[in-house]
PDB file of N, CA and C in Angstrom:
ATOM      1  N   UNK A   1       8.278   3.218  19.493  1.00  0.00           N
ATOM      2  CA  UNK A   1       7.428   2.876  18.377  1.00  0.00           C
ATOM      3  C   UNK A   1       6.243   2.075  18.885  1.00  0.00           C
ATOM      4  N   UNK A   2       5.377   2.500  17.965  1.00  0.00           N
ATOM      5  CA  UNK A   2       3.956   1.463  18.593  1.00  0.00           C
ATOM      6  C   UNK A   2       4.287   0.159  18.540  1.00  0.00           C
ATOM      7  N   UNK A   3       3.183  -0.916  19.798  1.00  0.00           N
ATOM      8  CA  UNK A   3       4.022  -2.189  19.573  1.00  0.00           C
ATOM      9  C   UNK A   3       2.591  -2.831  18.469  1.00  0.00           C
ATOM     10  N   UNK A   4       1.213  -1.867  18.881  1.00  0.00           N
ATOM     11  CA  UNK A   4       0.637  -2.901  18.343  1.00  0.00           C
ATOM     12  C   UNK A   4       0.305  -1.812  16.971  1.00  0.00           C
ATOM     13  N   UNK A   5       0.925  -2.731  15.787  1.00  0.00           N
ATOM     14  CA  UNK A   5       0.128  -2.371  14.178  1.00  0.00           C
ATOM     15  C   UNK A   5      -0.897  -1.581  14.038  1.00  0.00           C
ATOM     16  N   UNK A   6      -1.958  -2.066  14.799  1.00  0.00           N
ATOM     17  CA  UNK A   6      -3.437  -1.263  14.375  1.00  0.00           C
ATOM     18  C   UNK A   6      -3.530   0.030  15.599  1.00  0.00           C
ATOM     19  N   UNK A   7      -2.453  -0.102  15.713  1.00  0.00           N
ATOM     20  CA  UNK A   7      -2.785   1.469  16.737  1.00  0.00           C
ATOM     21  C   UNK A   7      -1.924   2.603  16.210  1.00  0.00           C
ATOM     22  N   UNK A   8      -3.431   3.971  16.537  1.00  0.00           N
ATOM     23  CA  UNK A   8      -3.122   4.814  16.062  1.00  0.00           C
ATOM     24  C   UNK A   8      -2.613   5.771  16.553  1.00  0.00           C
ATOM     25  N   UNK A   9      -1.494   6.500  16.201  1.00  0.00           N
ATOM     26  CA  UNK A   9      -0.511   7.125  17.109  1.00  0.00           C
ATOM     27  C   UNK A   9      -1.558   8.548  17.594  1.00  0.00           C
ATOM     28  N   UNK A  10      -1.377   8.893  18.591  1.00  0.00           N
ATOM     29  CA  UNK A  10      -1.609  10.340  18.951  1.00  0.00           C
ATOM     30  C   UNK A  10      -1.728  11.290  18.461  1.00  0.00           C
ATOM     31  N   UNK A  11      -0.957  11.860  17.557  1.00  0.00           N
ATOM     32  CA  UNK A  11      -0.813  13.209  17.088  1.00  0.00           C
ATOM     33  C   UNK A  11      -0.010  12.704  16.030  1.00  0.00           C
ATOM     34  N   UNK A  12       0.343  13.952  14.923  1.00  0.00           N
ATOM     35  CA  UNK A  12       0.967  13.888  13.548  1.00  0.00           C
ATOM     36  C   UNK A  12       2.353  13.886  13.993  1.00  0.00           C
ATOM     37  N   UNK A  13       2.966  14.340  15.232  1.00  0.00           N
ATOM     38  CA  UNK A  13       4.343  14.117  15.334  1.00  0.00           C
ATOM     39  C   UNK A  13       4.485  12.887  15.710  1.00  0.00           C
ATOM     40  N   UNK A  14       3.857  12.388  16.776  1.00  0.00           N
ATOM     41  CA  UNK A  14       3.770  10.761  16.888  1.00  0.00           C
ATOM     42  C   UNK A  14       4.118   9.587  15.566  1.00  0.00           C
ATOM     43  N   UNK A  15       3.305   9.932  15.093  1.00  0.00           N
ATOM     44  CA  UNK A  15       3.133   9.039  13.618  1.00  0.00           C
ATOM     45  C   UNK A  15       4.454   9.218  13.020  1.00  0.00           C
ATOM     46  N   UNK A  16       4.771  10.693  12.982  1.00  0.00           N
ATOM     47  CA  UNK A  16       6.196  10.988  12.155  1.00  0.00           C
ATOM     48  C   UNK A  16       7.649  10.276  12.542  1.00  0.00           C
ATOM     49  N   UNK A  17       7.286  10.377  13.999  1.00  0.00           N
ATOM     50  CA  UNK A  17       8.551   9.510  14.221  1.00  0.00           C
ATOM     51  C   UNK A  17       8.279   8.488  14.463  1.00  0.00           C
ATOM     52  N   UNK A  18       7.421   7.695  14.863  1.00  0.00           N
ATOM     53  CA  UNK A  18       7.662   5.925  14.558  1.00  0.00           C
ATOM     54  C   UNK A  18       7.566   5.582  12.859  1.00  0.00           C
ATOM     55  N   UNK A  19       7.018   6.620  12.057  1.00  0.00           N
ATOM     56  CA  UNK A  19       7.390   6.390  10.647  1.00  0.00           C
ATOM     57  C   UNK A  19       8.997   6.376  10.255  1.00  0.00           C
ATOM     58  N   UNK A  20       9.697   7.071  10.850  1.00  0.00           N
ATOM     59  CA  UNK A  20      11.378   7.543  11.102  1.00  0.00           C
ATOM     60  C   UNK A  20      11.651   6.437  11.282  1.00  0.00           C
ATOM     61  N   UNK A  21      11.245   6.063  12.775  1.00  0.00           N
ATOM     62  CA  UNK A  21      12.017   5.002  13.865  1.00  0.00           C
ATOM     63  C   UNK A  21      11.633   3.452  12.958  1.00  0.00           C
ATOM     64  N   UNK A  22      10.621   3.222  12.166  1.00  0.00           N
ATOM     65  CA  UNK A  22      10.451   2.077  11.196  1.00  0.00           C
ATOM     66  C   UNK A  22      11.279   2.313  10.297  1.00  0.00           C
ATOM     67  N   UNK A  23      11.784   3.605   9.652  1.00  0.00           N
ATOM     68  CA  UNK A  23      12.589   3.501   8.200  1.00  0.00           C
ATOM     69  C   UNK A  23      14.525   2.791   8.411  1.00  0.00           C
ATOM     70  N   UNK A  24      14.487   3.864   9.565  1.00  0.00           N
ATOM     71  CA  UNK A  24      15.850   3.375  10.357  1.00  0.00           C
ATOM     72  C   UNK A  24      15.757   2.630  10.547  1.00  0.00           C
ATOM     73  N   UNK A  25      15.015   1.488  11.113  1.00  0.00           N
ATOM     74  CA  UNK A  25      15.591   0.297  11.743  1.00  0.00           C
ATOM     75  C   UNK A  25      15.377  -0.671  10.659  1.00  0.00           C
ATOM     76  N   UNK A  26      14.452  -0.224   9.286  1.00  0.00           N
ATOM     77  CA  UNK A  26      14.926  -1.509   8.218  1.00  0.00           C
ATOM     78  C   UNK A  26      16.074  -0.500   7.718  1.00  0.00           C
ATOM     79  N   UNK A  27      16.978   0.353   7.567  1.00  0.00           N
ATOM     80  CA  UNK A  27      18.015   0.635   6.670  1.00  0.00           C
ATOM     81  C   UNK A  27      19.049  -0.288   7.445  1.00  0.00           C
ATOM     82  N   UNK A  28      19.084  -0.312   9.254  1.00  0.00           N
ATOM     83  CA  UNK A  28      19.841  -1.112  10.165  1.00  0.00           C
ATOM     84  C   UNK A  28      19.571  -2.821   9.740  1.00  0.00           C
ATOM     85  N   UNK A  29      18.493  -3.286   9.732  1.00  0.00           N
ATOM     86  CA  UNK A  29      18.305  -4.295   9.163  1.00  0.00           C
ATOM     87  C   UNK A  29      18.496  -5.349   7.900  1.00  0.00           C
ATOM     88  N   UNK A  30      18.844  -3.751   6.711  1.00  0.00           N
ATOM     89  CA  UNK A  30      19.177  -4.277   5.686  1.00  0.00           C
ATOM     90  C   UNK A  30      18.088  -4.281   4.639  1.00  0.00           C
ATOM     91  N   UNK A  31      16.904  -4.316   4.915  1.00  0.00           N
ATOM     92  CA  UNK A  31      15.952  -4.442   4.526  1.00  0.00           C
ATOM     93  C   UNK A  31      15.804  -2.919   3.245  1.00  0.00           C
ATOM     94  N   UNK A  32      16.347  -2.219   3.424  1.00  0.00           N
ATOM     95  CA  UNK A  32      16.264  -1.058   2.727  1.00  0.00           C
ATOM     96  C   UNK A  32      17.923  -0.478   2.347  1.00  0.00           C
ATOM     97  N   UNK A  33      18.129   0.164   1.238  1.00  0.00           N
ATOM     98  CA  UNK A  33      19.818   0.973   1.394  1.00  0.00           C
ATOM     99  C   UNK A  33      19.786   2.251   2.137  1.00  0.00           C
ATOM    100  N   UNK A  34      20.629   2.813   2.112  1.00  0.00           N
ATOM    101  CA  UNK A  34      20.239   4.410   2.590  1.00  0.00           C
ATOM    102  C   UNK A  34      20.265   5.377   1.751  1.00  0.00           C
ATOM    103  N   UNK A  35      20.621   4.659   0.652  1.00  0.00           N
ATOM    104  CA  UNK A  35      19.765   5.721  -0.239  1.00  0.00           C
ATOM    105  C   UNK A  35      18.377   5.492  -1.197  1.00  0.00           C
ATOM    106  N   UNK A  36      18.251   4.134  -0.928  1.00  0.00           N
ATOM    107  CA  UNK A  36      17.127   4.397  -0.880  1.00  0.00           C
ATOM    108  C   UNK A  36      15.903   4.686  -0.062  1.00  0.00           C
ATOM    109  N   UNK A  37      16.350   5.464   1.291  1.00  0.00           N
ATOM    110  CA  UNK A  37      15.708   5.534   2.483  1.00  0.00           C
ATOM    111  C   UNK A  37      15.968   6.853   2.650  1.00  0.00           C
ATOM    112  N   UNK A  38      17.022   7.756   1.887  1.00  0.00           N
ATOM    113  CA  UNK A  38      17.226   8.898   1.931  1.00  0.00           C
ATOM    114  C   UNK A  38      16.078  10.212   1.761  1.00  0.00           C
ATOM    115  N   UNK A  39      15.242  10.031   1.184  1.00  0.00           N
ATOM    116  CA  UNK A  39      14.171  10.817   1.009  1.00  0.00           C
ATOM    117  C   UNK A  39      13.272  10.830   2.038  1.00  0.00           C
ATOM    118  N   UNK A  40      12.632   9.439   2.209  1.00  0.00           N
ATOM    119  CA  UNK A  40      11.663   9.409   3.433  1.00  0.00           C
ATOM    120  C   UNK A  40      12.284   9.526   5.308  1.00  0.00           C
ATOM    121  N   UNK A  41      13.437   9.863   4.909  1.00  0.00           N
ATOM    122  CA  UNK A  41      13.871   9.978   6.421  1.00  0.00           C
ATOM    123  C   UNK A  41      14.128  11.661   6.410  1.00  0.00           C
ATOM    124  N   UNK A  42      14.401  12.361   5.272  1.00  0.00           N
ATOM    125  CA  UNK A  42      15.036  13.893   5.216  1.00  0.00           C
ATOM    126  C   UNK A  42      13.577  14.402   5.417  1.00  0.00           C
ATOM    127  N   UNK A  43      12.408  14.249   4.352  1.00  0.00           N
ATOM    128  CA  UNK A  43      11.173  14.612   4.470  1.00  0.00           C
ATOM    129  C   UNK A  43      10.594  14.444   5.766  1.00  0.00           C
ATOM    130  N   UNK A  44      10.647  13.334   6.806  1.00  0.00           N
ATOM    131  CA  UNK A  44       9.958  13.253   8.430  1.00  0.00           C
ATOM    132  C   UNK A  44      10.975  14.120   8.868  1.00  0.00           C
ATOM    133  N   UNK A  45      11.631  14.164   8.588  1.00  0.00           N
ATOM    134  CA  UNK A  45      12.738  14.856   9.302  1.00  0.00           C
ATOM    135  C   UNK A  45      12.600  16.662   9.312  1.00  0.00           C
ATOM    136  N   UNK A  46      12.482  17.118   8.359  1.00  0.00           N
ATOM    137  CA  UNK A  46      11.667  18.198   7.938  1.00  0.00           C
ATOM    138  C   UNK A  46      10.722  18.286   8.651  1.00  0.00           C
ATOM    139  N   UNK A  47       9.305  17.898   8.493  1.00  0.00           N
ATOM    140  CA  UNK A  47       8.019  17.657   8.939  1.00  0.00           C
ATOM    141  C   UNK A  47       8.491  17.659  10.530  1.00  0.00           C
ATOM    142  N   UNK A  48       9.322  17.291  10.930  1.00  0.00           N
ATOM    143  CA  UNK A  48       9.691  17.522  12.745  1.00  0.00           C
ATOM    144  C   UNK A  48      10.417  18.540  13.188  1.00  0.00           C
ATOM    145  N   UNK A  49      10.376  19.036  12.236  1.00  0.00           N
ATOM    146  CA  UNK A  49      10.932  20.687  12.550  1.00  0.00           C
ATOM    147  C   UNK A  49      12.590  20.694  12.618  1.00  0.00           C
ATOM    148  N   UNK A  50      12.981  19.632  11.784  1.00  0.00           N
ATOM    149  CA  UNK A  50      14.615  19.462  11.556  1.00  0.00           C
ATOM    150  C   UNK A  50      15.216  19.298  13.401  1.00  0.00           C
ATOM    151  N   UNK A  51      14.684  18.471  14.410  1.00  0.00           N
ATOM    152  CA  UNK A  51      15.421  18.232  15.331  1.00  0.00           C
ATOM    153  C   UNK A  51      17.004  18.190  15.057  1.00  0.00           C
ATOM    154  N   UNK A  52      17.824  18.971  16.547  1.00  0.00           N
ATOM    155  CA  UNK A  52      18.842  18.426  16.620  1.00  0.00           C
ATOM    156  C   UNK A  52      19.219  16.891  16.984  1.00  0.00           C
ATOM    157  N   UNK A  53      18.904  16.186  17.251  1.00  0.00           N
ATOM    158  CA  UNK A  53      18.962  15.526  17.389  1.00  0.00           C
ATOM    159  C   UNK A  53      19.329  14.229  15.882  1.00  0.00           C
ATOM    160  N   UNK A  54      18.293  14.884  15.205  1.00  0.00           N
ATOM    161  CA  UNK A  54      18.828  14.256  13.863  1.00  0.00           C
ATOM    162  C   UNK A  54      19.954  15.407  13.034  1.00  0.00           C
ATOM    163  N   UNK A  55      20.268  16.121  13.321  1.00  0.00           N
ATOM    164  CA  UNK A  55      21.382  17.047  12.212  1.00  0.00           C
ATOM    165  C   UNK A  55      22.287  15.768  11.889  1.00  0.00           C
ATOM    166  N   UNK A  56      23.451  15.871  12.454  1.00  0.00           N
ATOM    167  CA  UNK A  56      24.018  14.484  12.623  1.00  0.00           C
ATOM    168  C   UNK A  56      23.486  13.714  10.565  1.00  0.00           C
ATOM    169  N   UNK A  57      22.670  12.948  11.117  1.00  0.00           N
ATOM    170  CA  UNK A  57      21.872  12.264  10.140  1.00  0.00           C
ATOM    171  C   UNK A  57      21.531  12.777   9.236  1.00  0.00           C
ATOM    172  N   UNK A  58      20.724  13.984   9.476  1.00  0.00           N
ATOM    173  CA  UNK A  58      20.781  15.086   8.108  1.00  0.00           C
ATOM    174  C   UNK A  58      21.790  15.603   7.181  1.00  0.00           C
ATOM    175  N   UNK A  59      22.694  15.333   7.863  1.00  0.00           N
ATOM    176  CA  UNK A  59      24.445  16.446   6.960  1.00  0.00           C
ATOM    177  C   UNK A  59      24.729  14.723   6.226  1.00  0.00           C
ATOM    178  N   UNK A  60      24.761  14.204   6.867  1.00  0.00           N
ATOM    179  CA  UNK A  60      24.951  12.618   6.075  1.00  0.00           C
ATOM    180  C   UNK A  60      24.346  12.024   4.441  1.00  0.00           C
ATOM    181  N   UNK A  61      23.070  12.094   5.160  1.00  0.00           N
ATOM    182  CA  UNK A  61      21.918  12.340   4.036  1.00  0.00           C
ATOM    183  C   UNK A  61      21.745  13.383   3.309  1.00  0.00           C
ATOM    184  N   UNK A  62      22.406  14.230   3.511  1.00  0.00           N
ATOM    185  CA  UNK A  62      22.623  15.639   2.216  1.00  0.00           C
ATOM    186  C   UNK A  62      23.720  15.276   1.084  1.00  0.00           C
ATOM    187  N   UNK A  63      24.660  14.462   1.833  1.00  0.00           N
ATOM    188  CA  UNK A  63      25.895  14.377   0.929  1.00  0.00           C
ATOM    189  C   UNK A  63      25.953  13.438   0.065  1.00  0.00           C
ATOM    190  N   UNK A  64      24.940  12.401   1.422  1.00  0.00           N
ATOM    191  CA  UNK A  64      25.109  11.434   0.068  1.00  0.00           C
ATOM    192  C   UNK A  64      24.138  11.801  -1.310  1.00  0.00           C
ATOM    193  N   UNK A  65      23.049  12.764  -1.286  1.00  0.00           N
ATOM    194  CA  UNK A  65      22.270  12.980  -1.956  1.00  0.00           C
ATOM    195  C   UNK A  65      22.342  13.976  -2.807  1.00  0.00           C
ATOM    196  N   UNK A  66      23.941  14.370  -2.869  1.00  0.00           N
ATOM    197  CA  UNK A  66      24.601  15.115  -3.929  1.00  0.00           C
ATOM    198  C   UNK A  66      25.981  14.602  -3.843  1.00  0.00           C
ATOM    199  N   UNK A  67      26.126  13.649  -3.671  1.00  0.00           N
ATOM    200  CA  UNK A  67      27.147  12.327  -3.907  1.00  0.00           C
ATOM    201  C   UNK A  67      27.344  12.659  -5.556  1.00  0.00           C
ATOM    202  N   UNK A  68      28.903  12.557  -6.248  1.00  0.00           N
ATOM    203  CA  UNK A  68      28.900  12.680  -7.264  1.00  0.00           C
ATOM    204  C   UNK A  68      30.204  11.897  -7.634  1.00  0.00           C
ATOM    205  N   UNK A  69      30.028  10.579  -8.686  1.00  0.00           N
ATOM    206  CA  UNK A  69      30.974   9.747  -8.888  1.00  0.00           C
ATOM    207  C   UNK A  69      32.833  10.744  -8.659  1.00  0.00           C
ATOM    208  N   UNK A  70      32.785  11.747  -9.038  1.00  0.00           N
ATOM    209  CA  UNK A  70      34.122  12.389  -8.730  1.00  0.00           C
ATOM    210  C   UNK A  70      34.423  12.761  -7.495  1.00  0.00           C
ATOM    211  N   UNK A  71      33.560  12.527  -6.828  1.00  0.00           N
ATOM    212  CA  UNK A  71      34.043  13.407  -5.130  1.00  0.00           C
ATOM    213  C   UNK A  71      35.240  12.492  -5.154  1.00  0.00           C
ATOM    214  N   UNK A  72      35.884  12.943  -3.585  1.00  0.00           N
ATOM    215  CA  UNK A  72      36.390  12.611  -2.843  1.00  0.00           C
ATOM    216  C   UNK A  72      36.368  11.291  -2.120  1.00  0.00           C
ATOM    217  N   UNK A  73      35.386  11.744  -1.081  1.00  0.00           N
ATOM    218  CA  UNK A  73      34.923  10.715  -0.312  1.00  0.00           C
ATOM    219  C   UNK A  73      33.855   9.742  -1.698  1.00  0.00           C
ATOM    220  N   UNK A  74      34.167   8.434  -1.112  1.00  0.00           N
ATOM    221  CA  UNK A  74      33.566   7.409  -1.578  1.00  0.00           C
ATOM    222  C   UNK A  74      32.162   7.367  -1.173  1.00  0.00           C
ATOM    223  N   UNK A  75      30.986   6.786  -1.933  1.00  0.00           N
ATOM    224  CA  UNK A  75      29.431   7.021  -1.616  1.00  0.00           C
ATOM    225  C   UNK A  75      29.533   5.645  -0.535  1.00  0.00           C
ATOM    226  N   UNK A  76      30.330   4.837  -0.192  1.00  0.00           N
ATOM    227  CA  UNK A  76      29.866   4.175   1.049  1.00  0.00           C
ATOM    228  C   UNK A  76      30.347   4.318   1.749  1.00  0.00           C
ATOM    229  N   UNK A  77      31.302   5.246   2.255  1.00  0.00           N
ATOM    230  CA  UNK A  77      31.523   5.715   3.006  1.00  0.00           C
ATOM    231  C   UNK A  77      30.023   6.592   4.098  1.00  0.00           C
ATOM    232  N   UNK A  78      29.564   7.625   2.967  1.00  0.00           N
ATOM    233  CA  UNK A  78      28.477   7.844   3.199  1.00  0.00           C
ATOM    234  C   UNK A  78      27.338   7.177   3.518  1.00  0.00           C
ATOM    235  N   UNK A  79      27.155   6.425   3.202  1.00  0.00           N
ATOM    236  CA  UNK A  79      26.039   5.123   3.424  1.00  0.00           C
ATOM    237  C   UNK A  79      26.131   4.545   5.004  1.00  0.00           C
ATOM    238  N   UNK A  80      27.633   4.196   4.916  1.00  0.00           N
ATOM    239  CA  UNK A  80      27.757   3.808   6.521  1.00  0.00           C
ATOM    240  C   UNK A  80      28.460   4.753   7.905  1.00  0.00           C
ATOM    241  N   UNK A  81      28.202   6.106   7.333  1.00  0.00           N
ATOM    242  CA  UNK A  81      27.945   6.469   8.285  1.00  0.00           C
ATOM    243  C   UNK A  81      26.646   6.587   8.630  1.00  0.00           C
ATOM    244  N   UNK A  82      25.706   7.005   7.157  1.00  0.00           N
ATOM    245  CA  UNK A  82      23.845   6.893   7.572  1.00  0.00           C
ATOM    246  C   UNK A  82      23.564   6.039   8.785  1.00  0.00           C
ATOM    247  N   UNK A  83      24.134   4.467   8.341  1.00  0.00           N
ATOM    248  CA  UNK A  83      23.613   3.606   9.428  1.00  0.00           C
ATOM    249  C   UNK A  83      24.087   3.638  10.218  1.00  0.00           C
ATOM    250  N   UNK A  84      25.581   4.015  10.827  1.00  0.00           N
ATOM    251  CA  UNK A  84      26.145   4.205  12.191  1.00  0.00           C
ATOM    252  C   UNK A  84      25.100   5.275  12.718  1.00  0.00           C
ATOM    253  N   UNK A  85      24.692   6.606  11.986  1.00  0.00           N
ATOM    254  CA  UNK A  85      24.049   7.546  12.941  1.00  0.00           C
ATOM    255  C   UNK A  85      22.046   6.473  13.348  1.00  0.00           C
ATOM    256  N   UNK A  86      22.183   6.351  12.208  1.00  0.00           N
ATOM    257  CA  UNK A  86      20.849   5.299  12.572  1.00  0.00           C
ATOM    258  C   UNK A  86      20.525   4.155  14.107  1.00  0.00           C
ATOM    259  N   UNK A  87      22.160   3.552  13.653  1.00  0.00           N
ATOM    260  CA  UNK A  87      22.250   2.836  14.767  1.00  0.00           C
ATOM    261  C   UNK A  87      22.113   3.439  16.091  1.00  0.00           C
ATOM    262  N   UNK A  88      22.938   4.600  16.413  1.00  0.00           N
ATOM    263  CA  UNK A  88      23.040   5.148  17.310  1.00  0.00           C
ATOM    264  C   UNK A  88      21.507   5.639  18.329  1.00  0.00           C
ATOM    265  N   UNK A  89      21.065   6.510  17.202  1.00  0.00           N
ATOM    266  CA  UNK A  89      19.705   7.032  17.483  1.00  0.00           C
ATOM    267  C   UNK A  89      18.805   5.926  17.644  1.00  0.00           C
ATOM    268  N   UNK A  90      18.496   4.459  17.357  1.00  0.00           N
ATOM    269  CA  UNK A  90      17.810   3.524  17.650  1.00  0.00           C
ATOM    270  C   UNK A  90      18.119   2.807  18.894  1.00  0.00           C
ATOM    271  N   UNK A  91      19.336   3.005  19.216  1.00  0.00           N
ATOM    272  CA  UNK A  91      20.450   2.493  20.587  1.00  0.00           C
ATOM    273  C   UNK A  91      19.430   3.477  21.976  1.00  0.00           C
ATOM    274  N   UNK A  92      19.123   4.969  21.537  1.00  0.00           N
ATOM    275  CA  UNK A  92      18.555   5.501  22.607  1.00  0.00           C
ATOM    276  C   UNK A  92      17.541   5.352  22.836  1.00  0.00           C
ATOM    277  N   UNK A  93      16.866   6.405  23.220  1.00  0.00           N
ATOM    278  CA  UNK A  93      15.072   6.548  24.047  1.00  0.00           C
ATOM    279  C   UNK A  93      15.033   7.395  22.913  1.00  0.00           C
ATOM    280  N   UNK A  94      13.372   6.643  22.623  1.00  0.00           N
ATOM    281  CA  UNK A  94      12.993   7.137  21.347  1.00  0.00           C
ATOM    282  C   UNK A  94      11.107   7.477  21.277  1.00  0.00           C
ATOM    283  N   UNK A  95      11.554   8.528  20.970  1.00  0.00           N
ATOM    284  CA  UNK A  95      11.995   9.678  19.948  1.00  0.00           C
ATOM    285  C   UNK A  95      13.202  10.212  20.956  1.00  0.00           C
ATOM    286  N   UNK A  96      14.232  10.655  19.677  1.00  0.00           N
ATOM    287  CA  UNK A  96      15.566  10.736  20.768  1.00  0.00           C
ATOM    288  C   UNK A  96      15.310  12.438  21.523  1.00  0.00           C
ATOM    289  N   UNK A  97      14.330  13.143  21.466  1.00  0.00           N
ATOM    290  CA  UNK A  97      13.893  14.076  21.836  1.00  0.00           C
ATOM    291  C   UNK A  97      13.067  14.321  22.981  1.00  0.00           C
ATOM    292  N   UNK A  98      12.925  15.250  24.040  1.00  0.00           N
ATOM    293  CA  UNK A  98      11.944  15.607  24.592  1.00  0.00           C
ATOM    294  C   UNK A  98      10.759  16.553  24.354  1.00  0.00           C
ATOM    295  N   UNK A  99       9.541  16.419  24.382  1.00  0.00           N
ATOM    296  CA  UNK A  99       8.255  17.115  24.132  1.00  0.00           C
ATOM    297  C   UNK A  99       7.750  17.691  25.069  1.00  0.00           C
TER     298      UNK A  99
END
């Protein structure tokens, strides 16, 4: 991620993922839920051509986003796996991809 604020990333994939790599690390922080972070991470996520790298994160963020008080699984369940895969992917070299 950029270190300095007023700099402007390279290219539109650039931007996309330190926009990512900022949403994740406030859902890790707390600063945000994951669902309410669920949209703007599926949409960059999209926009990057659905990396493998995020599937993982994507199947997470699908479920919880047709999460329905009767399921099964419990919605925080879902939630914390969001941030375990979050965590993870912020743990590596980032963008967790090669270009």
């Amino acid at each position: 991620m950029s270190s300095n604020r007023g700099e402007v990333p390279a290219d539109a994939a650039t931007a996309r993922w330190e926009r990512l790599g900022e949403t994740l690390g406030a859902m890790v922080r707390g600063e945000t839920t994951a669902g309410a972070a669920s949209r703007s991470v599926r949409e960059q996520s999209e926009r990057l051509g659905s990396p493998e790298a995020l599937r993982d994160l994507q199947r997470w963020i699908a479920m919880l986003d047709s999460w329905i008080p009767t399921d099964v699984t419990p919605v925080s369940f879902c939630e914390d796996q969001i941030l375990q895969q979050a965590r993870e992917l912020l743990s590596g070299n980032w963008p967790p991809v090669t270009r």
